[in-house]
C-alpha atoms as a PDB file:
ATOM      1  CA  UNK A   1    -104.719 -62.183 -10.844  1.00  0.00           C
ATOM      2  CA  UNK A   2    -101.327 -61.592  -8.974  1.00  0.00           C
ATOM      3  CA  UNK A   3    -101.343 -60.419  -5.352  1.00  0.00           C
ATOM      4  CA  UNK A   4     -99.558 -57.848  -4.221  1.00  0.00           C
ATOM      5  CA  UNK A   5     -95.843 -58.303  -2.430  1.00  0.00           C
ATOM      6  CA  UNK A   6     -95.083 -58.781   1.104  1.00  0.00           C
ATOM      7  CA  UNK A   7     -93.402 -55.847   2.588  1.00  0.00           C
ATOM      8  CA  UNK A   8     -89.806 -56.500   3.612  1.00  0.00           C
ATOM      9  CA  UNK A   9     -90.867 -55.706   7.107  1.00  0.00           C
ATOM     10  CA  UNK A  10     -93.482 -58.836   6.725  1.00  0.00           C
ATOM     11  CA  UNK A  11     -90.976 -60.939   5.296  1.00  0.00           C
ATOM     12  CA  UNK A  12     -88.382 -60.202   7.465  1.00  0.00           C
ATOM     13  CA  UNK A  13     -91.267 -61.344  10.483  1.00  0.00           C
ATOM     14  CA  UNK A  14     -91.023 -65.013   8.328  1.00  0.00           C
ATOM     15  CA  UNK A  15     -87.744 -65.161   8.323  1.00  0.00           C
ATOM     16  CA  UNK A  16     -87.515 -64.720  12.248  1.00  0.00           C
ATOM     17  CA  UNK A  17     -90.132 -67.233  12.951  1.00  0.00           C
ATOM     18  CA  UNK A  18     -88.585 -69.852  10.966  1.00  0.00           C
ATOM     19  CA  UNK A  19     -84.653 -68.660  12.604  1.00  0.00           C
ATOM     20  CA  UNK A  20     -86.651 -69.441  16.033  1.00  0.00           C
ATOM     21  CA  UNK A  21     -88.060 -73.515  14.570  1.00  0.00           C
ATOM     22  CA  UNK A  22     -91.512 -72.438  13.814  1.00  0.00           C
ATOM     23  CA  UNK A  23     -92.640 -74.478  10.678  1.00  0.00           C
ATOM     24  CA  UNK A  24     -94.091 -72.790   7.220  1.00  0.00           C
ATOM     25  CA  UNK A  25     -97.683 -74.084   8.618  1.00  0.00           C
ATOM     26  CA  UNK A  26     -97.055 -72.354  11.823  1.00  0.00           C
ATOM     27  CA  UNK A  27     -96.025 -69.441  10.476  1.00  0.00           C
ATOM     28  CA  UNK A  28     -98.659 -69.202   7.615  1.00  0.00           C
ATOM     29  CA  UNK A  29    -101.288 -69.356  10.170  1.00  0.00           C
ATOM     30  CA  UNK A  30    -100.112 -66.868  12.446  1.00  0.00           C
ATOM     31  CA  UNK A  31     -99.449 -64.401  10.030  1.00  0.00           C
ATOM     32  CA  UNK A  32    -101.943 -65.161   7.721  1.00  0.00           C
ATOM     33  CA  UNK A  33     -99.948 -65.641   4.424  1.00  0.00           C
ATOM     34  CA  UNK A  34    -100.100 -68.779   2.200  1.00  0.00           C
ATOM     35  CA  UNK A  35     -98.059 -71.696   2.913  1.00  0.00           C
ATOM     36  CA  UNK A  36     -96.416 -71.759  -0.441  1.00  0.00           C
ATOM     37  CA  UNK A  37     -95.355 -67.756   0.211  1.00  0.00           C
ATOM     38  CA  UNK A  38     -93.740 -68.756   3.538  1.00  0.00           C
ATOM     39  CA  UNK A  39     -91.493 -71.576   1.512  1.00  0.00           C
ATOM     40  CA  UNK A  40     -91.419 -69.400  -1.308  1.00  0.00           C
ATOM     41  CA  UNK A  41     -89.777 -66.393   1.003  1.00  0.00           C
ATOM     42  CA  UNK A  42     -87.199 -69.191   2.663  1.00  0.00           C
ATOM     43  CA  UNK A  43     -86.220 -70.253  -0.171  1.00  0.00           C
ATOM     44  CA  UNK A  44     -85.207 -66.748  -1.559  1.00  0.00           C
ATOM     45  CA  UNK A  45     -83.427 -65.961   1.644  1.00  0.00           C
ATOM     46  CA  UNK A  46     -81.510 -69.470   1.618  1.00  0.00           C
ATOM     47  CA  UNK A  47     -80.579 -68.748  -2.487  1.00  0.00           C
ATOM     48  CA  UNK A  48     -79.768 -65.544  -2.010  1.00  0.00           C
ATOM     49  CA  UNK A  49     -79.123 -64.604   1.517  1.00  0.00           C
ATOM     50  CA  UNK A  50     -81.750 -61.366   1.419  1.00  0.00           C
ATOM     51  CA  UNK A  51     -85.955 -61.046   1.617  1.00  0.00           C
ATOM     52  CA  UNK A  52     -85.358 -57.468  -0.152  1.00  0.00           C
ATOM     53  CA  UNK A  53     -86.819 -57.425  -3.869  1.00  0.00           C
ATOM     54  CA  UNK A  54     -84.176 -58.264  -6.274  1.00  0.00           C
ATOM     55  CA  UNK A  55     -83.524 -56.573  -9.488  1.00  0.00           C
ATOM     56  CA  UNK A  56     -85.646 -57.978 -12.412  1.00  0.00           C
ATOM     57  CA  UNK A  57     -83.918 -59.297 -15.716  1.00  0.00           C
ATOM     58  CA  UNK A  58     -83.668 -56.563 -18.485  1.00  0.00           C
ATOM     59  CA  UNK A  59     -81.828 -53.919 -19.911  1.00  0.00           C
ATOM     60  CA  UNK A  60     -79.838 -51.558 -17.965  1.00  0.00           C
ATOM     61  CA  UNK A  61     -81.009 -47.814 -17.226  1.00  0.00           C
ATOM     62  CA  UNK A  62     -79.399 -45.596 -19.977  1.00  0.00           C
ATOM     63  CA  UNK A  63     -79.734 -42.360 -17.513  1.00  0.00           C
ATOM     64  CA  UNK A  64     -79.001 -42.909 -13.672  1.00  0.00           C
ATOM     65  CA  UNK A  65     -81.952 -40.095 -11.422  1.00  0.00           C
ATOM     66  CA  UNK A  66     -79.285 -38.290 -11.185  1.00  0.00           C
ATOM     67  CA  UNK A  67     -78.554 -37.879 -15.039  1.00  0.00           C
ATOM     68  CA  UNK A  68     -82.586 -38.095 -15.268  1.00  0.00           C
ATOM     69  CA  UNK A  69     -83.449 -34.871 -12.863  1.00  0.00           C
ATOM     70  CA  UNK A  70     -79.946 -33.201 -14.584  1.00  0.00           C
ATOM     71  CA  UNK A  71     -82.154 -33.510 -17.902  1.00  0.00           C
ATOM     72  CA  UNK A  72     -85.347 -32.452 -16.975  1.00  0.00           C
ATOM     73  CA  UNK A  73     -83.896 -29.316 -15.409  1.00  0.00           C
ATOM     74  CA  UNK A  74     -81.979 -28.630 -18.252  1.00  0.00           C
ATOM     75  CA  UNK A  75     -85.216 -28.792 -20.987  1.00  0.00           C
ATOM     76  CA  UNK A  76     -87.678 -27.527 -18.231  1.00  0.00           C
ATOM     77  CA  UNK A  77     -84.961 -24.210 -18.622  1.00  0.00           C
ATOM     78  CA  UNK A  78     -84.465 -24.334 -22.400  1.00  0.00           C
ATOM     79  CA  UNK A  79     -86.846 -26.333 -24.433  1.00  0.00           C
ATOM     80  CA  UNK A  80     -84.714 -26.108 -27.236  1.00  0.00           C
ATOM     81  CA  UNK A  81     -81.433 -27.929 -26.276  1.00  0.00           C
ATOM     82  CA  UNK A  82     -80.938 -31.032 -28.737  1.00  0.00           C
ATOM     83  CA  UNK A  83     -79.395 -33.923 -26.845  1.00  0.00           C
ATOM     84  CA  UNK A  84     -76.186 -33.648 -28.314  1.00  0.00           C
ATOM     85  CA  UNK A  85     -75.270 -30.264 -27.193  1.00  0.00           C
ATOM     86  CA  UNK A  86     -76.688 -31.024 -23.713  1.00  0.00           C
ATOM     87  CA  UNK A  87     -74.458 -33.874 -23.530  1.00  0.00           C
ATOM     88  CA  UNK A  88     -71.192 -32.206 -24.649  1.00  0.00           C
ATOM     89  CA  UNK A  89     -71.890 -28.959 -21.936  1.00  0.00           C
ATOM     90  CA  UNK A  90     -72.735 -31.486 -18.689  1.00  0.00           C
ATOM     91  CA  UNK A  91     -69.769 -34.157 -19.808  1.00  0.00           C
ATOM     92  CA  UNK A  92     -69.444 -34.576 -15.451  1.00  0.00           C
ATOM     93  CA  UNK A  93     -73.182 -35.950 -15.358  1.00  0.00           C
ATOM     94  CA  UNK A  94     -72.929 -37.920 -18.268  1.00  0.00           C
ATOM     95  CA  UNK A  95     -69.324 -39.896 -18.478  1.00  0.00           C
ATOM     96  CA  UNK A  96     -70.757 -42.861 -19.710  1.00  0.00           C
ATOM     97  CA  UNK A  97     -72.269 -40.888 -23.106  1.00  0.00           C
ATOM     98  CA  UNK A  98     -69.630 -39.059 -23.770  1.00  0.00           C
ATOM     99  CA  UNK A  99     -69.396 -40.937 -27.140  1.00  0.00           C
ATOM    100  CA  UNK A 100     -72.813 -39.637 -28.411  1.00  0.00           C
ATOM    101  CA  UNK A 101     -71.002 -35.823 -28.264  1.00  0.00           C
ATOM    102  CA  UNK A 102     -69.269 -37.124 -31.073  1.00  0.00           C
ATOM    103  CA  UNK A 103     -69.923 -38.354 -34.815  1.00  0.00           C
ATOM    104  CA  UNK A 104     -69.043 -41.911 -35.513  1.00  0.00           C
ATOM    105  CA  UNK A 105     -67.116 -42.513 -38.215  1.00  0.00           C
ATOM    106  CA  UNK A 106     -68.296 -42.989 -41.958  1.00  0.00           C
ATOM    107  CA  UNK A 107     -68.221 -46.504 -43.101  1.00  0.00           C
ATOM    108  CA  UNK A 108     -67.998 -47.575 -46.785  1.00  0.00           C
ATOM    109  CA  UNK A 109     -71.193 -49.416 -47.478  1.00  0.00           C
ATOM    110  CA  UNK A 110     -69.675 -52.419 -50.220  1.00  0.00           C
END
C-alpha cells in the first residue's frame, strides 16, 4: 500500500535542513519521515530544481476549467445543445476546437 505525499510545506522543511548541512538521517529523525523519502525529495529538487508535484505522463486535457465550467453552464441551461452547435456559438472559449464546428472532408475509400 502507497502512503500518502508529503505536503510541499513538509518538503520544503527537508529541503531547508539539508541547505543548512543536516544529513538525510538527521533530518529523517527529526521530522519523522523515512530516510529513503528525505533522498528521494533531494534528489527531485537537485533534477528538477522544485519539491512541488510535477505533472504526471499522459494525455493532455481536451477542455481547460475554464472551457469545462463554460460547458456545464451551457447544458445545465439547455440540455439539448449537441456539441457541435455549442462549439460553433462560444468559438472565444474554445479556439483550439474550432475544427470540430466543421465537417471533414469525404475521402474516397479505394
Amino acid at each position: 500500500m502507497r502512503s500518502m505525499e508529503l505536503s510541499v510545506e513538509h518538503r520544503d522543511r527537508i529541503v531547508s535542513r539539508h541547505r543548512s548541512g543536516e544529513g538525510y538521517q538527521n533530518i529523517s529523525a527529526a521530522l519523522k519521515v523515512p530516510k529513503n523519502t528525505v533522498a528521494s525529495i533531494i534528489l527531485k529538487l537537485k533534477k528538477f530544481g522544485t519539491t512541488k508535484t510535477l505533472p504526471r505522463a499522459g494525455r493532455l486535457a481536451k477542455l481547460s476549467n475554464r472551457g469545462r465550467r463554460a460547458l456545464v453552464r451551457e447544458v445545465t441551461k439547455n440540455p439539448m445543445v449537441t456539441l457541435t452547435e455549442f462549439l460553433c456559438r462560444d468559438g472565444r472559449t474554445f479556439q483550439n476546437n474550432n475544427h470540430l464546428c466543421s465537417t471533414p472532408p469525404i475521402r474516397p475509400f479505394w
